[in-house]
Protein backbone atom coordinates (compact mmCIF):
# COMPACT_ATOMS: atom_id res chain seq x y z
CA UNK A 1 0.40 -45.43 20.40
CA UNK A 2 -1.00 -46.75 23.42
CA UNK A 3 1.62 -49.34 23.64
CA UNK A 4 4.84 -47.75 23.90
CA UNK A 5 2.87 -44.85 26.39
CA UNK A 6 1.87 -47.50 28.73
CA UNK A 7 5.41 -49.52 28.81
CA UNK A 8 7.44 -46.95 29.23
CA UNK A 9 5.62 -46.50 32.46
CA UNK A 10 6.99 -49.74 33.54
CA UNK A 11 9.48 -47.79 35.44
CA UNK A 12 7.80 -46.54 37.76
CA UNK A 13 5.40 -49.11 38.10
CA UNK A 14 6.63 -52.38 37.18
CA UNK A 15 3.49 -53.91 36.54
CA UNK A 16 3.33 -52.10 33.17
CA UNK A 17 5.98 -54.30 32.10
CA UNK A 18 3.40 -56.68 30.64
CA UNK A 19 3.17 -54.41 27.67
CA UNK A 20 6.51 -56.07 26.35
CA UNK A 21 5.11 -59.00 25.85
CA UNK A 22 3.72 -60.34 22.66
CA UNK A 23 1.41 -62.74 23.94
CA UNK A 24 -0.36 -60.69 26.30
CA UNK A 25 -0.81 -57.43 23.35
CA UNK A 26 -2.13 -60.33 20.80
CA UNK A 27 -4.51 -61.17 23.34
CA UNK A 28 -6.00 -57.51 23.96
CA UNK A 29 -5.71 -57.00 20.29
CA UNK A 30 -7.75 -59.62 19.55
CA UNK A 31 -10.75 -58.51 22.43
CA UNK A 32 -10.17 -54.14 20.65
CA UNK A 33 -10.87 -55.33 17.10
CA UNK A 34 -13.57 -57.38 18.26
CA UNK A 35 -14.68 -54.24 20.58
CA UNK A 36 -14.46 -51.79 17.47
CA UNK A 37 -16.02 -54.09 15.21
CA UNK A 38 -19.25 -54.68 17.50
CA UNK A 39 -19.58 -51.09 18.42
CA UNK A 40 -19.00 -49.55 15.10
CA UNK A 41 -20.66 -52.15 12.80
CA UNK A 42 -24.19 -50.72 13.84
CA UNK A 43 -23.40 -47.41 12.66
CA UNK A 44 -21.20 -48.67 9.31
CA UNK A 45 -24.27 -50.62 8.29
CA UNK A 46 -26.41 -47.32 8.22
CA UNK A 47 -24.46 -45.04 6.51
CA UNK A 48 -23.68 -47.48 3.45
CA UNK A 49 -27.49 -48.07 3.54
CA UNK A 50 -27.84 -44.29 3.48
CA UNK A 51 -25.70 -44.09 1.08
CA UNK A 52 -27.19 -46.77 -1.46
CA UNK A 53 -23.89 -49.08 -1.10
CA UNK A 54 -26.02 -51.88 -1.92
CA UNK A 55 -25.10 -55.16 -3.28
CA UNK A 56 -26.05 -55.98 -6.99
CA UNK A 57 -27.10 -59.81 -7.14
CA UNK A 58 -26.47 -61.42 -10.39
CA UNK A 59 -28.85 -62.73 -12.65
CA UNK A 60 -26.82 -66.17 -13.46
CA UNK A 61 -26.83 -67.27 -9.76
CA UNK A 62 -28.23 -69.22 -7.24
CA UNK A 63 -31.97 -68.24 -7.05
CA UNK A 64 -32.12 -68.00 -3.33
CA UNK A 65 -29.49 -65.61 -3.45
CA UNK A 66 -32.03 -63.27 -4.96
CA UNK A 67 -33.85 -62.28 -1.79
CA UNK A 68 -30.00 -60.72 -0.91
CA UNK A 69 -30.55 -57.90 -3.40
CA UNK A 70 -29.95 -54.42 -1.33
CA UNK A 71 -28.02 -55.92 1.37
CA UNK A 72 -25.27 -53.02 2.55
CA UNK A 73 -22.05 -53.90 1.10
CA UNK A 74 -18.73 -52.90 1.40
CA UNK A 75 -18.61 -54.05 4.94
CA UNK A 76 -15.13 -54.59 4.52
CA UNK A 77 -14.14 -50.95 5.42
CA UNK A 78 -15.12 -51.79 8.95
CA UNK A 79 -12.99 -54.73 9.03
CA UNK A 80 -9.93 -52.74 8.21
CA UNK A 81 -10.74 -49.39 10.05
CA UNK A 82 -10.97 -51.81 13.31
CA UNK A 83 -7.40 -53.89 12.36
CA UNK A 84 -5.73 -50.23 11.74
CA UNK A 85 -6.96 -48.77 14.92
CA UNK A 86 -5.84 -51.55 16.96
CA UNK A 87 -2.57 -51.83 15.71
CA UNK A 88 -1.73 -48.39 16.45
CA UNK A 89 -2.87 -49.30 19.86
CA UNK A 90 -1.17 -52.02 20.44
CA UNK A 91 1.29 -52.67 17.46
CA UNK A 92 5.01 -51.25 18.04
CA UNK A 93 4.96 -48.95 15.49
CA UNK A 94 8.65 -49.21 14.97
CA UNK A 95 8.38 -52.47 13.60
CA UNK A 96 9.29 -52.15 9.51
CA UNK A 97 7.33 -55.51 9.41
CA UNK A 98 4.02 -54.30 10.54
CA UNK A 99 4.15 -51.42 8.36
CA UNK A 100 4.45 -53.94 5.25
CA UNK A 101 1.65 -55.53 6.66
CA UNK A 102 -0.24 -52.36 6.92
CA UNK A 103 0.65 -51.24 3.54
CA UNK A 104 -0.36 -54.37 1.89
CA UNK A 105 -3.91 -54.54 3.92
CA UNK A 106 -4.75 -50.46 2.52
CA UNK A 107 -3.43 -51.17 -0.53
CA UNK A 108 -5.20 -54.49 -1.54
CA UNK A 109 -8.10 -53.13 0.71
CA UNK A 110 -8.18 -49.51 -1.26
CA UNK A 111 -8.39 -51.54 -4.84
CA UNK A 112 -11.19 -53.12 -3.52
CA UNK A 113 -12.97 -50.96 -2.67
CA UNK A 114 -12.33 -48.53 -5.90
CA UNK A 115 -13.82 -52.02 -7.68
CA UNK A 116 -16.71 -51.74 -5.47
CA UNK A 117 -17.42 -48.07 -5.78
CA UNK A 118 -16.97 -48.34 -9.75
CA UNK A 119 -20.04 -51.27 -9.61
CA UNK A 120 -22.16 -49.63 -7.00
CA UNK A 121 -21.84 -46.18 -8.73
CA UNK A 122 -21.95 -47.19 -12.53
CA UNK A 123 -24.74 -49.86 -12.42
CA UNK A 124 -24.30 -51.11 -15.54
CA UNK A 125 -20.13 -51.61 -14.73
CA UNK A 126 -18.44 -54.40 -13.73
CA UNK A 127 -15.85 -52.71 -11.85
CA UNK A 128 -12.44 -52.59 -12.73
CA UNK A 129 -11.53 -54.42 -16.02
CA UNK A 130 -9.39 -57.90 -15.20
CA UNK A 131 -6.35 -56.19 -16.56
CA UNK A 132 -6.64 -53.18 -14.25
CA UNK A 133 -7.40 -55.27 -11.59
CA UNK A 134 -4.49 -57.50 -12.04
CA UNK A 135 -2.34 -55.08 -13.19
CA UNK A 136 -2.60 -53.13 -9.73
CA UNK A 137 -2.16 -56.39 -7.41
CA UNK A 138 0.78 -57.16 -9.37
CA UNK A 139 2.49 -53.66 -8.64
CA UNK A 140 1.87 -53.89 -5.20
CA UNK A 141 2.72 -57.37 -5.30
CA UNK A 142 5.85 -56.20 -6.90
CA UNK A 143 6.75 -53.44 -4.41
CA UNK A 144 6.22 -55.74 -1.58
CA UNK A 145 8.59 -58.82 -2.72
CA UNK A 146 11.15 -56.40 -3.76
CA UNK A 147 10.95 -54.70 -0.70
CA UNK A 148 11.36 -58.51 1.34
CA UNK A 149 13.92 -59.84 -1.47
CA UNK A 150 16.32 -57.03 -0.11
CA UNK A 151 15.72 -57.27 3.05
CA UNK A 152 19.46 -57.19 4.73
CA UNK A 153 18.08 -58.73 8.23
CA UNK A 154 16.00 -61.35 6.40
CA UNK A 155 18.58 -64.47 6.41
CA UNK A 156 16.23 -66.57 4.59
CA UNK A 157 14.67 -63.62 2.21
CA UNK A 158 14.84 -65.63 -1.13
CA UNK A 159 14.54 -69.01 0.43
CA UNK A 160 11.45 -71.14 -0.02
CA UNK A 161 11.07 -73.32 3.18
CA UNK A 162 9.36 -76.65 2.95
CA UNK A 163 7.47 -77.56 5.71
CA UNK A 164 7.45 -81.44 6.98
CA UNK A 165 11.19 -81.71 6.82
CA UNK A 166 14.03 -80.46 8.71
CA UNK A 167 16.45 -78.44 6.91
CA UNK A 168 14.40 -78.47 2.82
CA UNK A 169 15.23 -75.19 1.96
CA UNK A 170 15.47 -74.16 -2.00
CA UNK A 171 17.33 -70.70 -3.10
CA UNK A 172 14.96 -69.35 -5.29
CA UNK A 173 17.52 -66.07 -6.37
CA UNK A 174 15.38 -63.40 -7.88
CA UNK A 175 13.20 -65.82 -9.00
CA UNK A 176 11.54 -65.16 -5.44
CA UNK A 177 10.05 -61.95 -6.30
CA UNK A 178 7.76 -63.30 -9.16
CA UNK A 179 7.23 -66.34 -6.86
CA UNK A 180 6.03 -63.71 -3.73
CA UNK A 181 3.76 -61.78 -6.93
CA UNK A 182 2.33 -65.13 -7.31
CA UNK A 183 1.65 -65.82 -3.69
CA UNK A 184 0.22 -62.45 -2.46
CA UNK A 185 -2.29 -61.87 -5.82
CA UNK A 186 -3.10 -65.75 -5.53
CA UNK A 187 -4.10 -65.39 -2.27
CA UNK A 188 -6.42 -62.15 -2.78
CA UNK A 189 -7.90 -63.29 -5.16
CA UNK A 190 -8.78 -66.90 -3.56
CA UNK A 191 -10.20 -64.96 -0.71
CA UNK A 192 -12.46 -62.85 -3.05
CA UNK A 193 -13.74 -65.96 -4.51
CA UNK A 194 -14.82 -67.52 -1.63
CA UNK A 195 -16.65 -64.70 -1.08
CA UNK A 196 -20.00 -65.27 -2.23
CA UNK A 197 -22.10 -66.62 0.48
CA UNK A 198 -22.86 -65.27 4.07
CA UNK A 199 -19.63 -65.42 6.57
CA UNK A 200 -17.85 -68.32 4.33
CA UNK A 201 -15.13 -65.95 3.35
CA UNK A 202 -14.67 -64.15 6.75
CA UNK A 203 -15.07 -67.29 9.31
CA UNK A 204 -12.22 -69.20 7.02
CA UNK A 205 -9.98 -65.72 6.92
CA UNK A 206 -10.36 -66.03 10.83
CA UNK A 207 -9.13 -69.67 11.13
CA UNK A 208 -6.49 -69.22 8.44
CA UNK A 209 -5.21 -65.74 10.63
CA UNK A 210 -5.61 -67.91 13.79
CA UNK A 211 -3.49 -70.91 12.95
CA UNK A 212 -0.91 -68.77 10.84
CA UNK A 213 -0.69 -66.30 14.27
CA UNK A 214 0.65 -69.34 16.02
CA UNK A 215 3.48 -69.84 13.49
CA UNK A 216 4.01 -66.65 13.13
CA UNK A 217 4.61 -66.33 16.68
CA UNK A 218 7.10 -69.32 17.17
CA UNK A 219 9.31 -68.08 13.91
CA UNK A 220 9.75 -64.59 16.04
CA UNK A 221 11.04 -66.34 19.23
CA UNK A 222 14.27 -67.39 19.20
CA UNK A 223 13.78 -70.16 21.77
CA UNK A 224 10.20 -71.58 20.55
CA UNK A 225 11.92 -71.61 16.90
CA UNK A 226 14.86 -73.74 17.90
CA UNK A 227 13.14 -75.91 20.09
CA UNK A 228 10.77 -77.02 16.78
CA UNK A 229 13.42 -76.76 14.04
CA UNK A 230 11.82 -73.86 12.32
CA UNK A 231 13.84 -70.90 11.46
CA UNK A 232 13.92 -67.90 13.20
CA UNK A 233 13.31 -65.12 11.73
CA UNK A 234 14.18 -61.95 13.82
CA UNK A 235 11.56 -59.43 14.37
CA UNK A 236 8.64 -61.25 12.55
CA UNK A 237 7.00 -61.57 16.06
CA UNK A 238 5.37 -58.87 16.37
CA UNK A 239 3.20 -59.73 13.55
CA UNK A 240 1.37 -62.04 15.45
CA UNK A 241 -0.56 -58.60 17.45
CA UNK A 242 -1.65 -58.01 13.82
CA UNK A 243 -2.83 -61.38 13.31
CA UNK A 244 -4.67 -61.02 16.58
CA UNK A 245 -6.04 -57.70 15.31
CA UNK A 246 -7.42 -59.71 11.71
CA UNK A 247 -8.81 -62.73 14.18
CA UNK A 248 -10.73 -60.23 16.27
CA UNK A 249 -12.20 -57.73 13.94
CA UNK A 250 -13.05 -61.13 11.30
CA UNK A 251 -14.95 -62.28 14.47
CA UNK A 252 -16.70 -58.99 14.86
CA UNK A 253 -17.60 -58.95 11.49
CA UNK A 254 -19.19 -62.37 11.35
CA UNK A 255 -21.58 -61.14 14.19
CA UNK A 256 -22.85 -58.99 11.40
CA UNK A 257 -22.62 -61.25 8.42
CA UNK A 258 -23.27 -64.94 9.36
CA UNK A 259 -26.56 -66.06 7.95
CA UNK A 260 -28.64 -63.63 6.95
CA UNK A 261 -25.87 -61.13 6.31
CA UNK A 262 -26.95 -58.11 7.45
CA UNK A 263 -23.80 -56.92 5.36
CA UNK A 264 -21.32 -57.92 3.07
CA UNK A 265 -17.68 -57.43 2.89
CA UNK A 266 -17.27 -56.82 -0.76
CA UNK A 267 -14.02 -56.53 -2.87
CA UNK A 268 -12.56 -53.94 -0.06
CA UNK A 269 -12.79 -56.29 2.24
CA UNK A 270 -12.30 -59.86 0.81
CA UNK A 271 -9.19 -58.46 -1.60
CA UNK A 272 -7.57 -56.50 1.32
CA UNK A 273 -7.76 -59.58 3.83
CA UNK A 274 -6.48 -61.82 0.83
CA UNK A 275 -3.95 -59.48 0.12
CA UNK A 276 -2.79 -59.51 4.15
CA UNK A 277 -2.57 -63.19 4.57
CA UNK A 278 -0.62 -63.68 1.26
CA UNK A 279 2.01 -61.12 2.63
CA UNK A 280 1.71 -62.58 5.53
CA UNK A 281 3.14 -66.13 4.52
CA UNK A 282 5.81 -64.48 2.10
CA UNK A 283 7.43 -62.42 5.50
CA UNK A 284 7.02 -65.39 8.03
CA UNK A 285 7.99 -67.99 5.14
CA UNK A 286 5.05 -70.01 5.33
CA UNK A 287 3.73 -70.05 1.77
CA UNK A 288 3.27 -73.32 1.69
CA UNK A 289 1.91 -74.09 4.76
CA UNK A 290 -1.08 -70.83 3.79
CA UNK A 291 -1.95 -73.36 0.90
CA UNK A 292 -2.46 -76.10 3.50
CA UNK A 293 -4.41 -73.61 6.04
CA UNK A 294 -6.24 -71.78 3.07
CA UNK A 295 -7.13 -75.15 1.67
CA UNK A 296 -10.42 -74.11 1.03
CA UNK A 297 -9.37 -71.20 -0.92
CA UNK A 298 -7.26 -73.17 -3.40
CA UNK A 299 -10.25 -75.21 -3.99
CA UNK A 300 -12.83 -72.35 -4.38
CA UNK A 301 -9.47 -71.04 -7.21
CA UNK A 302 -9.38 -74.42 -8.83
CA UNK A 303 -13.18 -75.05 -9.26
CA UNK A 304 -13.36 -71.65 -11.02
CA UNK A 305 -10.41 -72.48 -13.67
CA UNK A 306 -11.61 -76.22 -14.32
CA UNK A 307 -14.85 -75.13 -15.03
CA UNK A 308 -13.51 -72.33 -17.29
CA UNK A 309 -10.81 -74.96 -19.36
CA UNK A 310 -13.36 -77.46 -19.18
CA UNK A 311 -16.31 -75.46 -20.72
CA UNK A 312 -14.10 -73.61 -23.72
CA UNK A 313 -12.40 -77.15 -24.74
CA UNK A 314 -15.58 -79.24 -24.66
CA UNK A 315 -18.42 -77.26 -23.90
CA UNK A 316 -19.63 -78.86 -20.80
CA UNK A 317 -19.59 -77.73 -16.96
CA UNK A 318 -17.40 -80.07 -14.36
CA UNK A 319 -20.21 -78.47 -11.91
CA UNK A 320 -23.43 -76.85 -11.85
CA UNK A 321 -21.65 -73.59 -10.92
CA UNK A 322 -18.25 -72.22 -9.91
CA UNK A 323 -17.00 -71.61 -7.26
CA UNK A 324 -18.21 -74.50 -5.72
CA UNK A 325 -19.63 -73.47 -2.75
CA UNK A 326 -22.61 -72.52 -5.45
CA UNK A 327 -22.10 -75.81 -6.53
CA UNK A 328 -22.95 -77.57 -3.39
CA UNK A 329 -25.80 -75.26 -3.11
CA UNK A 330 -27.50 -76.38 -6.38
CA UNK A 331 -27.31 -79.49 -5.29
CA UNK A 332 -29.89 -78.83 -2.59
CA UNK A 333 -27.72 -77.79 0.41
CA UNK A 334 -29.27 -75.01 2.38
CA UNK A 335 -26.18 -72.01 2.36
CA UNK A 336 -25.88 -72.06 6.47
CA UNK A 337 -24.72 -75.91 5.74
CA UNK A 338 -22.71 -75.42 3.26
CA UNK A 339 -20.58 -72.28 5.27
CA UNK A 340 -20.59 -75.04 8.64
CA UNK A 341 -19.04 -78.03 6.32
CA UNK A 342 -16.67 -75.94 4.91
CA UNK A 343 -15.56 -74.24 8.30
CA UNK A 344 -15.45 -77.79 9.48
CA UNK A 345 -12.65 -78.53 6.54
CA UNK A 346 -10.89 -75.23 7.52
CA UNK A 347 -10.46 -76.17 10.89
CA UNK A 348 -9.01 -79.49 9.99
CA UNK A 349 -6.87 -78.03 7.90
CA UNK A 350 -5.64 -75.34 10.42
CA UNK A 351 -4.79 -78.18 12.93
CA UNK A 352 -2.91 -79.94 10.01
CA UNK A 353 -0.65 -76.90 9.28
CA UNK A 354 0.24 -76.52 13.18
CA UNK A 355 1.27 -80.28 12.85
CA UNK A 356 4.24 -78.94 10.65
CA UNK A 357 5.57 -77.73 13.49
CA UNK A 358 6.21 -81.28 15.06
CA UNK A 359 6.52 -83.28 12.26
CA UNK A 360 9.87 -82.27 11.02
């Protein structure tokens, strides 16, 4: 751990002293990730090419998304190989809060990336069956919450915090663990819905990590959290160098998957990321403010269950095809303008969560 080698030479040499501070290890954690991400992507790309980890386009698509067929997937092992390596570089490791976020980002990340294996491997399989799938989130949903609920340090661990308004808290009792299930398998699976056309998924994951760093940030400092009237929640800062860590190997990853992807992400990547930021809000207490942030992602979720209701209680579609980025797409927008509007919308949305913070 890079981190505690170079601080503790501080000393000696009291420049080193910089090391303690948050701000300035976010900052380098964002420019590693990035830095692994652009170096290693090259060589990622070849060996799932090598080894035939290609994606499978379906037939019931968009059209133009046939020409995607044997595009390297499972890009999403990069993405958390770079986050991982820079938090033990720059992460204090002695944080119990950064290993939670750790734990969820391998866990969601490593059922992912079974699902992918299983299609990529059995060509004529799906993946994981829904129940498996959601049976697995849901444990380490579970295990997570529990873990939170009981959290002695945590004085706000079964609170749900509205945002907007001063002092709107509601006791949720144990009823916050299947809340924080809800939240965290929610969220990874929003994510991996999104994902389905070049760098939508990742670009919104990196505004949505950006604007929820800066929270995340100002609930961990005692000063910055009483200034704004948001609580303070002790030792949550030093989840904003793994923020920095998602923001800067998302980045590198979009180098290699904006339009035309010269990889995908796949379930590894979109359900570990998912899995990350819906952890993230149950910790820092901002689950309400991630469905603000993630807007997008609710939307991609609701289009999908509409047209689902809609189409087994009447028989017609709401849209020509869910989720509705595919939608938009049918109805004649190229894909690079459909990923620009909606980053557009995530943006605004990002600058309306940080607005939270004032309007209280």
């Amino acid at each position: 751990m890079l981190y505690s080698l170079l601080y503790s030479l501080h000393n000696w040499f009291f420049p080193f002293n910089v090391f303690r501070y948050i701000t300035f290890r976010t900052a380098l954690a964002v420019l590693t990730a990035m830095f692994f991400s652009l170096i290693l992507g090259p060589w990622i790309i070849n060996r799932l090419k090598k080894l035939s980890m290609t994606q499978q386009i379906r037939d019931d698509g968009p059209q133009t998304h046939m020409n995607k067929a044997g595009t390297p997937t499972m890009g999403g092992i990069l993405i958390i190989l770079c986050i991982l390596l820079t938090i033990f570089i720059w992460g204090d490791l002695k944080n119990m809060y950064v290993w939670i976020m750790i734990v969820s980002l391998v866990g969601f990340g490593g059922l992912g990336l079974l699902d992918d294996y299983l299609k990529i491997a059995r060509k004529s399989s799906k993946g994981l069956r829904a129940y498996q799938k959601f049976g697995c989130q849901i444990i380490l949903a579970f295990l997570i919450g529990i873990f939170l609920y009981m959290n002695p340090k945590d004085p706000y661990a079964d609170m749900l915090i509205v945002p907007f308004f001063k002092k709107w808290f509601f006791d949720f009792g144990w009823f916050y663990i299947p809340f924080s299930i809800i939240v965290i398998v929610g969220t990874s699976n929003a994510v991996n819905l999104t994902d389905g056309i070049d760098g939508l998924a990742i670009g919104l994951v990196a505004i949505a990590v950006l604007a929820t760093g800066v929270l995340v940030y100002i609930s961990g400092h005692k000063v910055l959290a009483q200034y704004l009237q948001v609580p303070y929640l002790p030792g949550t800062g030093e989840i904003t160098v793994f923020c920095g860590a998602m923001f800067g190997a998302s980045l590198g990853f979009l180098w290699y998957n904006s339009y035309p992807a010269d990889v995908f992400m796949g379930d590894v990547g979109s359900i570990g990321l998912g899995g990350s930021l819906g952890t993230l809000a149950i910790i820092t207490k901002h689950e309400i403010v991630l469905a603000v942030v993630g807007g997008i992602f609710v939307v991609e979720t609701l289009s999908v269950m509409l047209q689902v209701v809609s189409f087994k209680l009447t028989g017609k579609r709401i849209f020509k095809m869910a989720p509705i980025h595919h939608h938009f797409e049918l109805k004649g927008w190229p894909e690079p303008k459909v990923i620009v509007r909606f980053w557009i919308i995530g943006i605004m949305l990002a600058l309306l969560s940080l607005a939270t913070l004032k309007v209280r």
